[in-house]
N, C-alpha and C. Protein backbone atom coordinates (compact mmCIF):
# COMPACT_ATOMS: atom_id res chain seq x y z
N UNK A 1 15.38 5.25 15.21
CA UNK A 1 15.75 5.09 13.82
C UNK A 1 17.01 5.89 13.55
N UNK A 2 18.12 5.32 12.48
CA UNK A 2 19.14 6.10 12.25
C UNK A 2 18.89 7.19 11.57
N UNK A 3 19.52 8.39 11.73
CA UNK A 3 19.23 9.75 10.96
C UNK A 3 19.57 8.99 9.19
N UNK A 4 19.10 9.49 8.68
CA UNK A 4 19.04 9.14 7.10
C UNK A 4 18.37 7.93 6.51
N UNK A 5 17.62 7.04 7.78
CA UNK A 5 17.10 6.26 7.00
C UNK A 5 15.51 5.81 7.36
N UNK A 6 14.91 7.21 7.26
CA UNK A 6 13.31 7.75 7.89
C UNK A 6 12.86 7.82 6.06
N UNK A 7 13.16 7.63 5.36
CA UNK A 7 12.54 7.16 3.93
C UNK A 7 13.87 6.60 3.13
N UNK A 8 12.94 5.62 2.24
CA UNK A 8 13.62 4.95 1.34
C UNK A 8 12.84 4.67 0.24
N UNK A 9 13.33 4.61 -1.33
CA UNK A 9 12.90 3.84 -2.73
C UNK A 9 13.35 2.97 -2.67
N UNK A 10 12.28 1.69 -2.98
CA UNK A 10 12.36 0.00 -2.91
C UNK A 10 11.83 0.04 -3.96
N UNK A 11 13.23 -0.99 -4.71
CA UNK A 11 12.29 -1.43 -6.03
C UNK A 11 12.33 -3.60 -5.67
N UNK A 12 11.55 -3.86 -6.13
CA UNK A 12 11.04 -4.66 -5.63
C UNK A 12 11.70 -5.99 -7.21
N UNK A 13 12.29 -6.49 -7.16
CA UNK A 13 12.81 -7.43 -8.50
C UNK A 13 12.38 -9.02 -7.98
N UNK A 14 12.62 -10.07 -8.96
CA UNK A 14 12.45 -11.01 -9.00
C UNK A 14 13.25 -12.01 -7.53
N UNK A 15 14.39 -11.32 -7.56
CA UNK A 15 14.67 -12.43 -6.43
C UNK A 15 15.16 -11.79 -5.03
N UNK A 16 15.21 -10.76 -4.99
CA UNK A 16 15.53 -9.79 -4.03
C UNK A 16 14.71 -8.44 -4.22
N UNK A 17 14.65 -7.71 -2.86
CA UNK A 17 14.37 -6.40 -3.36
C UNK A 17 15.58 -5.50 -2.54
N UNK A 18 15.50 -3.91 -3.27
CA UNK A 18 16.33 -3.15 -3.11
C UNK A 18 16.48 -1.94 -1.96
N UNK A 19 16.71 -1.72 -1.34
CA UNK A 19 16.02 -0.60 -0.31
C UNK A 19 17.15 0.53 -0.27
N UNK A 20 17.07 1.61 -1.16
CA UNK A 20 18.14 2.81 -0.87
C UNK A 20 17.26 3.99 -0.03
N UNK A 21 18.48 4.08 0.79
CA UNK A 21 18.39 5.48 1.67
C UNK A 21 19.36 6.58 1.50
N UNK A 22 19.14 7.44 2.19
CA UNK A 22 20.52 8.34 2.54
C UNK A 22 21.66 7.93 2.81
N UNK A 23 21.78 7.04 3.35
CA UNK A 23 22.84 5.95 3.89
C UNK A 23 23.55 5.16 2.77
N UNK A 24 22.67 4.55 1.73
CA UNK A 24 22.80 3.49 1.04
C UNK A 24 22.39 2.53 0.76
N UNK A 25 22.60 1.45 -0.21
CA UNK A 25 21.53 0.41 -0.18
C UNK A 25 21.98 -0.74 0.49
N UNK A 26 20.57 -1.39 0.47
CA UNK A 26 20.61 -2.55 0.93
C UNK A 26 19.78 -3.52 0.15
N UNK A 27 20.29 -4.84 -0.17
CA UNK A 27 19.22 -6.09 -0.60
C UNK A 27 19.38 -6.90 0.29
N UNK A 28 17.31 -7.22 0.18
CA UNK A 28 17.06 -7.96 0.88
C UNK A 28 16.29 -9.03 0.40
N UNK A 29 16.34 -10.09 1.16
CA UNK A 29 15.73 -11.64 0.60
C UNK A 29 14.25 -12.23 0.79
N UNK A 30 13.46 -12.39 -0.16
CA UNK A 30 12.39 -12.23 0.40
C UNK A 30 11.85 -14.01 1.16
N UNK A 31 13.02 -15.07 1.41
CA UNK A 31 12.88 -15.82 2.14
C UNK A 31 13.04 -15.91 3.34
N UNK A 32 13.81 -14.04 3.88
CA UNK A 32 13.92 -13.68 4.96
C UNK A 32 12.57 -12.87 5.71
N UNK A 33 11.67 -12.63 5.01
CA UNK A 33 10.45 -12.54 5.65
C UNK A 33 9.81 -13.47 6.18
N UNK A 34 9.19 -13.17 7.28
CA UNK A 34 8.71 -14.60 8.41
C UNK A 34 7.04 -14.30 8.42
N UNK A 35 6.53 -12.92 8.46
CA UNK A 35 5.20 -12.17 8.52
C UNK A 35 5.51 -10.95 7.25
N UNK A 36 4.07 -11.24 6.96
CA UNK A 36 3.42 -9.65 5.96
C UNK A 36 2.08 -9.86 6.52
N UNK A 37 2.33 -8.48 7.00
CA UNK A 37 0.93 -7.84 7.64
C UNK A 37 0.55 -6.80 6.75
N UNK A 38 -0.79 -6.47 7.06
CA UNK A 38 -1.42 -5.09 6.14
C UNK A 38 -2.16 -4.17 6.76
N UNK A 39 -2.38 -2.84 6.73
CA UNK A 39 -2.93 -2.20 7.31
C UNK A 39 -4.20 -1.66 6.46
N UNK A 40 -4.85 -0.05 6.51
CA UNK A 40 -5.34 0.19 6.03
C UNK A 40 -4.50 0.93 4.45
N UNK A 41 -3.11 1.54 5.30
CA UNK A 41 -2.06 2.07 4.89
C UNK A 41 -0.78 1.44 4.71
N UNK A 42 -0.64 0.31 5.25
CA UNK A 42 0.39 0.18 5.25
C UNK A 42 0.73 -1.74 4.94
N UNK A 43 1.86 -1.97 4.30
CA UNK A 43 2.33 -3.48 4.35
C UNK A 43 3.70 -3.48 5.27
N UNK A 44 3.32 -4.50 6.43
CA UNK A 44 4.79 -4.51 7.31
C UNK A 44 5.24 -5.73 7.00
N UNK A 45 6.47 -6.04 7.05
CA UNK A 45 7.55 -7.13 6.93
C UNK A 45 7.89 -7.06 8.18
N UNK A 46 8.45 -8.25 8.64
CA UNK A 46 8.88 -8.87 9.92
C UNK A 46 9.82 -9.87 9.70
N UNK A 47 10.69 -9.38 10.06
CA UNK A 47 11.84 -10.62 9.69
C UNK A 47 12.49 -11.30 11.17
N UNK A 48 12.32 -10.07 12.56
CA UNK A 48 12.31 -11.11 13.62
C UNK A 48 11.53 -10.09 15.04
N UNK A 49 11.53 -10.40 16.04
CA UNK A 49 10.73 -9.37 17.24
C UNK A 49 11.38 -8.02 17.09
N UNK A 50 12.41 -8.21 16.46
CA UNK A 50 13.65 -6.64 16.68
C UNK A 50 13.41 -5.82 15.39
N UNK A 51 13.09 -6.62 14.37
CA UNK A 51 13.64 -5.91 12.61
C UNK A 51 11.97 -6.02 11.93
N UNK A 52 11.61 -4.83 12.17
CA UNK A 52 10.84 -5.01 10.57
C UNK A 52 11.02 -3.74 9.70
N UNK A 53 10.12 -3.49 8.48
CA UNK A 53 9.80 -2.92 7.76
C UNK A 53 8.45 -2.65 7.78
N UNK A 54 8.12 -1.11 7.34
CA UNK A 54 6.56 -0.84 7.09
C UNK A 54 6.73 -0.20 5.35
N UNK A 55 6.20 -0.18 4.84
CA UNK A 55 6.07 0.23 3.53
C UNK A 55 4.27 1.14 3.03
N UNK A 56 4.71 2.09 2.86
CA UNK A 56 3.52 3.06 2.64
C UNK A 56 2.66 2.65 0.99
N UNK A 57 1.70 2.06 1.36
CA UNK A 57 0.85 1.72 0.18
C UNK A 57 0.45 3.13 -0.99
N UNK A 58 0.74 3.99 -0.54
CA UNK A 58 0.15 5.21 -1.16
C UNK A 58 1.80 5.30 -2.03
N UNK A 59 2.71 4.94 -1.60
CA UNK A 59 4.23 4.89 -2.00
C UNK A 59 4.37 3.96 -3.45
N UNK A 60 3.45 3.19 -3.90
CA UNK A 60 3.44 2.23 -4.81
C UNK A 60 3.44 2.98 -6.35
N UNK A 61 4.64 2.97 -7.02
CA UNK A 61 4.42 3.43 -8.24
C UNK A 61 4.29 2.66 -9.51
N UNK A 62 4.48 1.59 -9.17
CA UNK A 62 4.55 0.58 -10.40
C UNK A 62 3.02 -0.55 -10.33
N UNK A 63 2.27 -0.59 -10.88
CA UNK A 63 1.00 -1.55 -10.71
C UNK A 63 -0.06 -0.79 -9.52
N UNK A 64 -0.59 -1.81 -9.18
CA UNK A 64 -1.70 -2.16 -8.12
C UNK A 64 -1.64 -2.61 -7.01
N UNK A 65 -2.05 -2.16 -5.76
CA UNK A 65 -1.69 -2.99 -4.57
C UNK A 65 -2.46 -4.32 -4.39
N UNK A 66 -3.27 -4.58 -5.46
CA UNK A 66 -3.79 -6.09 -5.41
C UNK A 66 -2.70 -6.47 -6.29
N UNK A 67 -1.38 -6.05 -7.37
CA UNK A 67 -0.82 -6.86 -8.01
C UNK A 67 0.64 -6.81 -7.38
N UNK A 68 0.74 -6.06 -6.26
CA UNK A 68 1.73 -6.06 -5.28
C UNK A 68 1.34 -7.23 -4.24
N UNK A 69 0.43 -7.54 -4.23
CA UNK A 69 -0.18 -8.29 -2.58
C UNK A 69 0.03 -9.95 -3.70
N UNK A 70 -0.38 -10.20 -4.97
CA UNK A 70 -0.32 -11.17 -5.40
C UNK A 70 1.51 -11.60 -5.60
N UNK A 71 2.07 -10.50 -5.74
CA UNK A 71 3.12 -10.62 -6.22
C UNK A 71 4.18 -11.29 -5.03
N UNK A 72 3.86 -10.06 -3.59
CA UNK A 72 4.93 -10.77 -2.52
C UNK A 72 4.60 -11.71 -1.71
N UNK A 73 2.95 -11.75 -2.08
CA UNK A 73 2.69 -13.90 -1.37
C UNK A 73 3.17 -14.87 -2.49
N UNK A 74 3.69 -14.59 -3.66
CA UNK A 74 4.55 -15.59 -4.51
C UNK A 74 5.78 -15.90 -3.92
N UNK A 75 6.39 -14.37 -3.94
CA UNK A 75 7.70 -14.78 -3.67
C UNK A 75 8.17 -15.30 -2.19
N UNK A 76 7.16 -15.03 -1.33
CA UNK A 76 7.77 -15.35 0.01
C UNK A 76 6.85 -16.37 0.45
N UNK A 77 5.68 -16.88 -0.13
CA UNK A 77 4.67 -18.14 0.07
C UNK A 77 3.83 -17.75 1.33
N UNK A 78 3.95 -16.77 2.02
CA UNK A 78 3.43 -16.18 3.01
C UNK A 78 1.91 -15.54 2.53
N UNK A 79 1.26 -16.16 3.61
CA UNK A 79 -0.26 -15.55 3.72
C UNK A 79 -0.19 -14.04 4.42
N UNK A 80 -0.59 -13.19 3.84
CA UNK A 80 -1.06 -11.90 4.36
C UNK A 80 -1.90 -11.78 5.23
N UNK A 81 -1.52 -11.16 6.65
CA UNK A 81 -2.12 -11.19 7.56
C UNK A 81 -2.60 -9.48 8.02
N UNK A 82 -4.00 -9.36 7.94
CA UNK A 82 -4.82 -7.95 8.31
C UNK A 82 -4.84 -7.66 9.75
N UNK A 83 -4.69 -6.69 10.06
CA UNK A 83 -4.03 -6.39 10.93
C UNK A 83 -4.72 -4.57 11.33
């Protein structure tokens, strides 16, 4: 991992979401997700064998992780896969 980008605030919007680090931001597309997996802790994104994302469920400040889990199988039509 690059030095400065071992945490990030994602805010999560209607047609993109946002990902700032130490580094800077980045938006990303949520038609570019291919997999959402879930853990006990965790929701991973997979966008190819090389690139994903993990996102810390305990990290959630806005709602519910049942109104997070309803929210990013809308936008990306993807079934959540347990894991």
């Amino acid at each position: 991992m690059i030095t400065g980008m071992e945490k990030s605030i994602t805010t999560f919007k209607e047609d993109s979401y946002i990902s700032e680090t130490n580094i800077g931001k980045t938006e990303f597309y949520y038609n570019n997700i291919k997999i959402i997996a879930e853990t006990e802790d965790y929701f991973i994104f997979v966008f190819d064998p090389s690139h994903a994302q993990i996102y810390d469920k305990n990290g959630i400040t806005k709602g519910t992780i049942e109104e997070f889990k309803k929210f990013i199988t809308q936008k990306t039509e993807l079934e959540i896969q347990n894991i």
